[in-house]
N, C-alpha and C. Protein backbone atom coordinates (compact mmCIF):
# COMPACT_ATOMS: atom_id res chain seq x y z
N UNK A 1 99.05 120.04 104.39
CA UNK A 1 99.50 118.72 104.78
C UNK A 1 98.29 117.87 105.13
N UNK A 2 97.93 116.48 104.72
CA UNK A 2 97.14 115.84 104.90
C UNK A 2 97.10 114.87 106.36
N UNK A 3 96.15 114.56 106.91
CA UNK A 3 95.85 113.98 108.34
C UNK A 3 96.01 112.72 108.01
N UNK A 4 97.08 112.32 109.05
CA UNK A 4 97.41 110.65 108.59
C UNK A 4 96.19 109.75 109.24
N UNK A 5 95.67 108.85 108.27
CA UNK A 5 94.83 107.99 108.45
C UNK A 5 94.85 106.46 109.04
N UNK A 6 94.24 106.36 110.26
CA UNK A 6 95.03 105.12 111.21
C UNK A 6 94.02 103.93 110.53
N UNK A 7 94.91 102.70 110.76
CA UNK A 7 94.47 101.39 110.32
C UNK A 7 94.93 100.57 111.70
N UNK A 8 94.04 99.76 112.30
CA UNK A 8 94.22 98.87 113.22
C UNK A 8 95.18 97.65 112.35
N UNK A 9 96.64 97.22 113.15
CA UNK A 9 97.17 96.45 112.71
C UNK A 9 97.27 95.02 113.52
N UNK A 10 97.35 95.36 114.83
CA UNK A 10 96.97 94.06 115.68
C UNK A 10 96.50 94.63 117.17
N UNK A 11 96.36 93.88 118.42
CA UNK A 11 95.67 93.66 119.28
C UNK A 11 97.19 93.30 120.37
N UNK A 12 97.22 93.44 121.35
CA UNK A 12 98.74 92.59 121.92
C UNK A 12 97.96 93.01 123.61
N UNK A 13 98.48 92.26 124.21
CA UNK A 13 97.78 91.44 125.34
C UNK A 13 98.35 92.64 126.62
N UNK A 14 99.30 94.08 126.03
CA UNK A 14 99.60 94.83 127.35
C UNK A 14 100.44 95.44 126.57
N UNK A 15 100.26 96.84 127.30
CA UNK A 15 101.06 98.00 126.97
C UNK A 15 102.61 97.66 126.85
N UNK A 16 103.44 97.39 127.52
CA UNK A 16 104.91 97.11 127.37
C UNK A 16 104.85 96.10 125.79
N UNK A 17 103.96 95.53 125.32
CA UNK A 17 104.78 94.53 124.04
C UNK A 17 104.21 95.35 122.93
N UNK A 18 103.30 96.17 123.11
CA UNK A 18 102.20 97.10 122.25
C UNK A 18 103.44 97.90 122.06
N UNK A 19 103.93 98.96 122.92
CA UNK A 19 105.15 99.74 122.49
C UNK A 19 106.34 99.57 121.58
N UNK A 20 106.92 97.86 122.22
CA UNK A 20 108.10 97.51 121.51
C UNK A 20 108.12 96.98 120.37
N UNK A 21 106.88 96.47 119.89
CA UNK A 21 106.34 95.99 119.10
C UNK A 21 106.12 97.51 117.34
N UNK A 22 105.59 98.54 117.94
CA UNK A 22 105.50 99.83 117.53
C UNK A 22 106.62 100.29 117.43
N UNK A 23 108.01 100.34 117.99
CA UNK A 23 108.86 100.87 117.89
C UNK A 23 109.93 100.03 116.80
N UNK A 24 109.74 98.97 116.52
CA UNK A 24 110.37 97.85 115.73
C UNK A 24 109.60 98.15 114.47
N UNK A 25 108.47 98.62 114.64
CA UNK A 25 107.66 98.87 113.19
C UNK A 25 108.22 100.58 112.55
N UNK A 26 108.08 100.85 113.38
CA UNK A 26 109.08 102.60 113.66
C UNK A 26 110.38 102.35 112.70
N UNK A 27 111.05 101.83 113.35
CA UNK A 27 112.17 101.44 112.94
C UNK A 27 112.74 100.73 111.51
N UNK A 28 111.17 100.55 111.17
CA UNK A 28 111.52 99.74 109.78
C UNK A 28 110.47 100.73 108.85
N UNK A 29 110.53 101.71 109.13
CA UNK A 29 109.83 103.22 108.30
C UNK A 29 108.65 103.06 108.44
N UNK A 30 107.40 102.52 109.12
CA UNK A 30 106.14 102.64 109.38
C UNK A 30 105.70 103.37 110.07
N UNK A 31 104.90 104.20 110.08
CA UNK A 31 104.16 105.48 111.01
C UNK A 31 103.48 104.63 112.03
N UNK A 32 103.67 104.36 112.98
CA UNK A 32 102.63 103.44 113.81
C UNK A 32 102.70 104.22 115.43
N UNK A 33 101.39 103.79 115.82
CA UNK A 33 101.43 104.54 117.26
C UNK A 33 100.19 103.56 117.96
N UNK A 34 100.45 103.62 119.43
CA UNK A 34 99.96 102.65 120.45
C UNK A 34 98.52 103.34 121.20
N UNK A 35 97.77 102.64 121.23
CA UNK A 35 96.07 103.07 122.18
C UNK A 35 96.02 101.74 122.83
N UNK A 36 95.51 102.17 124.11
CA UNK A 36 95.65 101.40 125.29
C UNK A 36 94.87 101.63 126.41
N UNK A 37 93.89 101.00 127.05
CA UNK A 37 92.82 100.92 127.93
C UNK A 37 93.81 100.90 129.05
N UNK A 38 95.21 100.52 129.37
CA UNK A 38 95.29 100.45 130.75
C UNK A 38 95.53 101.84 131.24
N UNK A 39 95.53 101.62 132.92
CA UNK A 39 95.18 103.09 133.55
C UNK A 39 97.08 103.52 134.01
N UNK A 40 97.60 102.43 134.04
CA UNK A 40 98.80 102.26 134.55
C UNK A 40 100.04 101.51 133.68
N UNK A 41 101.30 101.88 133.61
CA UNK A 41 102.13 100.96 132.88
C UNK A 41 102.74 99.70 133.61
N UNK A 42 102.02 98.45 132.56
CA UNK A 42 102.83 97.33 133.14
C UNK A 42 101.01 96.38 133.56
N UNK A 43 99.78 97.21 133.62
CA UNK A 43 98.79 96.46 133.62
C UNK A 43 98.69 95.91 132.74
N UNK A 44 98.02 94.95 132.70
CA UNK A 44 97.36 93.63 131.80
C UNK A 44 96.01 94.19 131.38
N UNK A 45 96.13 95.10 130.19
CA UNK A 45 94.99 95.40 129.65
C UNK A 45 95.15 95.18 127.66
N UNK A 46 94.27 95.15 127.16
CA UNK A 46 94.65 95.24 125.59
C UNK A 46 94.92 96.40 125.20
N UNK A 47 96.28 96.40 124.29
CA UNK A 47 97.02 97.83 123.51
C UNK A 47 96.81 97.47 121.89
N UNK A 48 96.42 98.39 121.26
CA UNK A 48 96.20 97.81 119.97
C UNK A 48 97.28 99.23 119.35
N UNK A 49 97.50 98.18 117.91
CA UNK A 49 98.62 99.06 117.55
C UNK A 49 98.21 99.68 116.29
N UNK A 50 98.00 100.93 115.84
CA UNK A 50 97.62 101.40 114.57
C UNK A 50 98.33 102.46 113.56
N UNK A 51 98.59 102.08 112.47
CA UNK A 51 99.68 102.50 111.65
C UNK A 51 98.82 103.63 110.69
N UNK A 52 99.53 104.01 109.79
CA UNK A 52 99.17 105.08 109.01
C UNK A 52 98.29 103.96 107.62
N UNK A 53 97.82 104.57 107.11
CA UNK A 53 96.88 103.81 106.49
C UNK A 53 97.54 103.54 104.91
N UNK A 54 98.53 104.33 104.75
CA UNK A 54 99.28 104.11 103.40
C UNK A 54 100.63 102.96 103.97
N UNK A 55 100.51 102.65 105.18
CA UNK A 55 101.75 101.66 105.07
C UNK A 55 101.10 100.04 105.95
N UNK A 56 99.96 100.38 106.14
CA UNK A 56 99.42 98.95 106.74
C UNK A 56 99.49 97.86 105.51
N UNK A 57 99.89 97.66 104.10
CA UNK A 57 100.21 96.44 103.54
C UNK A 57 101.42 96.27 103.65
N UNK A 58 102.31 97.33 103.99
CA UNK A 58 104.00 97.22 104.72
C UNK A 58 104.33 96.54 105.91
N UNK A 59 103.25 97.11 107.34
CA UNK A 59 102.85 96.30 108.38
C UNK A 59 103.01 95.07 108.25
N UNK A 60 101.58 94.81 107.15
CA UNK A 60 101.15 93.34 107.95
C UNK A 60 102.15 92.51 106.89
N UNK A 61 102.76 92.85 105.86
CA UNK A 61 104.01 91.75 105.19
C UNK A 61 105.30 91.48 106.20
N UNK A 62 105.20 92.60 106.93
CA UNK A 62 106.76 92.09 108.05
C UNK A 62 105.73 91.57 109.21
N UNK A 63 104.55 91.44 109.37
CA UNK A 63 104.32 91.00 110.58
C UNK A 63 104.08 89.54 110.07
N UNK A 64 103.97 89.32 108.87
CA UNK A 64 103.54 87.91 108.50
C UNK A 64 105.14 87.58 108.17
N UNK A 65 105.88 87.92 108.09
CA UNK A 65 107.52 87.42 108.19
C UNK A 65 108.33 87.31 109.14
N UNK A 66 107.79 88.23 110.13
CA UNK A 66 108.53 87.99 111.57
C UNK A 66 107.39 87.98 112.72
N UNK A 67 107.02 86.62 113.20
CA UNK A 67 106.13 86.41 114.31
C UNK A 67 106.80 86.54 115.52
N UNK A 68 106.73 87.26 116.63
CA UNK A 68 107.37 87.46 117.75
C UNK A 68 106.48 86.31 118.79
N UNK A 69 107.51 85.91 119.71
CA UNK A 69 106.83 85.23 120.80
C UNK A 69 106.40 86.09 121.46
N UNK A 70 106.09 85.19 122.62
CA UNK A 70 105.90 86.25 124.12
C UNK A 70 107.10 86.58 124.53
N UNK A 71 107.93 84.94 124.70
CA UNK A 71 109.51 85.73 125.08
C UNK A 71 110.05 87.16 124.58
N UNK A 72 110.02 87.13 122.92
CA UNK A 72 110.53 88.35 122.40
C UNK A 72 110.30 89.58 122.35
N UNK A 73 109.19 89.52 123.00
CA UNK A 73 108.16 91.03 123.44
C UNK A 73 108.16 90.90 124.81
N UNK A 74 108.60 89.93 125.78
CA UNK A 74 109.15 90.41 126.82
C UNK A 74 110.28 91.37 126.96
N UNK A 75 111.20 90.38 126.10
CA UNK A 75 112.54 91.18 126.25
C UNK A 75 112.70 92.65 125.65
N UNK A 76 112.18 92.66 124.98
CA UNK A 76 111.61 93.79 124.22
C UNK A 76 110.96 94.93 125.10
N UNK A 77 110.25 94.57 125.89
CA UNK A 77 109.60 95.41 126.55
C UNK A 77 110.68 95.85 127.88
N UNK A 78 111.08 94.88 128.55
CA UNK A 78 111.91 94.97 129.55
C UNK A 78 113.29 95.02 129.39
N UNK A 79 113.70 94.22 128.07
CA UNK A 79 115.34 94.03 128.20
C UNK A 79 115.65 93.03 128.66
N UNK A 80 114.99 92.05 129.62
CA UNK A 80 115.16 90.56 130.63
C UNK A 80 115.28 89.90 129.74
N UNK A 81 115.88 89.05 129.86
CA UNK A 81 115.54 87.02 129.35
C UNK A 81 114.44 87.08 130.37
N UNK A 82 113.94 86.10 129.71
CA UNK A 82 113.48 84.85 130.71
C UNK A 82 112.93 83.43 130.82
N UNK A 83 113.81 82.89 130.90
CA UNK A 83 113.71 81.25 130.82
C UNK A 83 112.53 80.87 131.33
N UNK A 84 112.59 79.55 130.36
CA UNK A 84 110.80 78.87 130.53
C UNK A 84 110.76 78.46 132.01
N UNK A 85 111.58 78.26 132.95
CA UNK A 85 111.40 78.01 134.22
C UNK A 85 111.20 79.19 134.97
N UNK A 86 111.10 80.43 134.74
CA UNK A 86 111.36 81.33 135.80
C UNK A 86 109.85 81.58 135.44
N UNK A 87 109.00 81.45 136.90
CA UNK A 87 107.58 81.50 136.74
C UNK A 87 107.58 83.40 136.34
N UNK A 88 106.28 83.75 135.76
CA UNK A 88 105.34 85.42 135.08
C UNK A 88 105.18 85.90 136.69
């Protein structure tokens, strides 16, 4: 069996949108998995997300078709709404 080969696909601003973000890619048959500098879940550190190297032109065509906000990788991460008034 051959060693799957990782390709950096993006950069995302914290572990919780790095995950949900990976799991939506999961979900749409991409091998992808999360590396992450923070020490704790829920810090504000950079999570970068890296896929198998035979499906990163699969990646980046749904990532260039579906741009997520912040909202949507909130909710994503947490499950919350959260309205543009309710202060971070």
């Amino acid at each position: 069996m051959s060693e799957t080969e990782w390709r950096l696909l993006t950069t995302l601003p914290d572990l919780p949108s790095a995950q949900s973000l990976a799991e939506i890619l999961i979900g749409d048959g991409v091998t992808a998995r999360v590396m992450s500098d923070a020490s704790v879940l829920g810090q504000a550190a950079p999570s970068r997300i890296y896929v198998d190297a035979a499906h990163l032109h699969r990646a980046r065509w749904f990532m260039a078709q579906r741009q997520f906000t912040d909202e949507e990788l909130d909710y994503l991460a947490t499950g919350e709404l959260r309205s543009a008034d309710t202060p971070e």
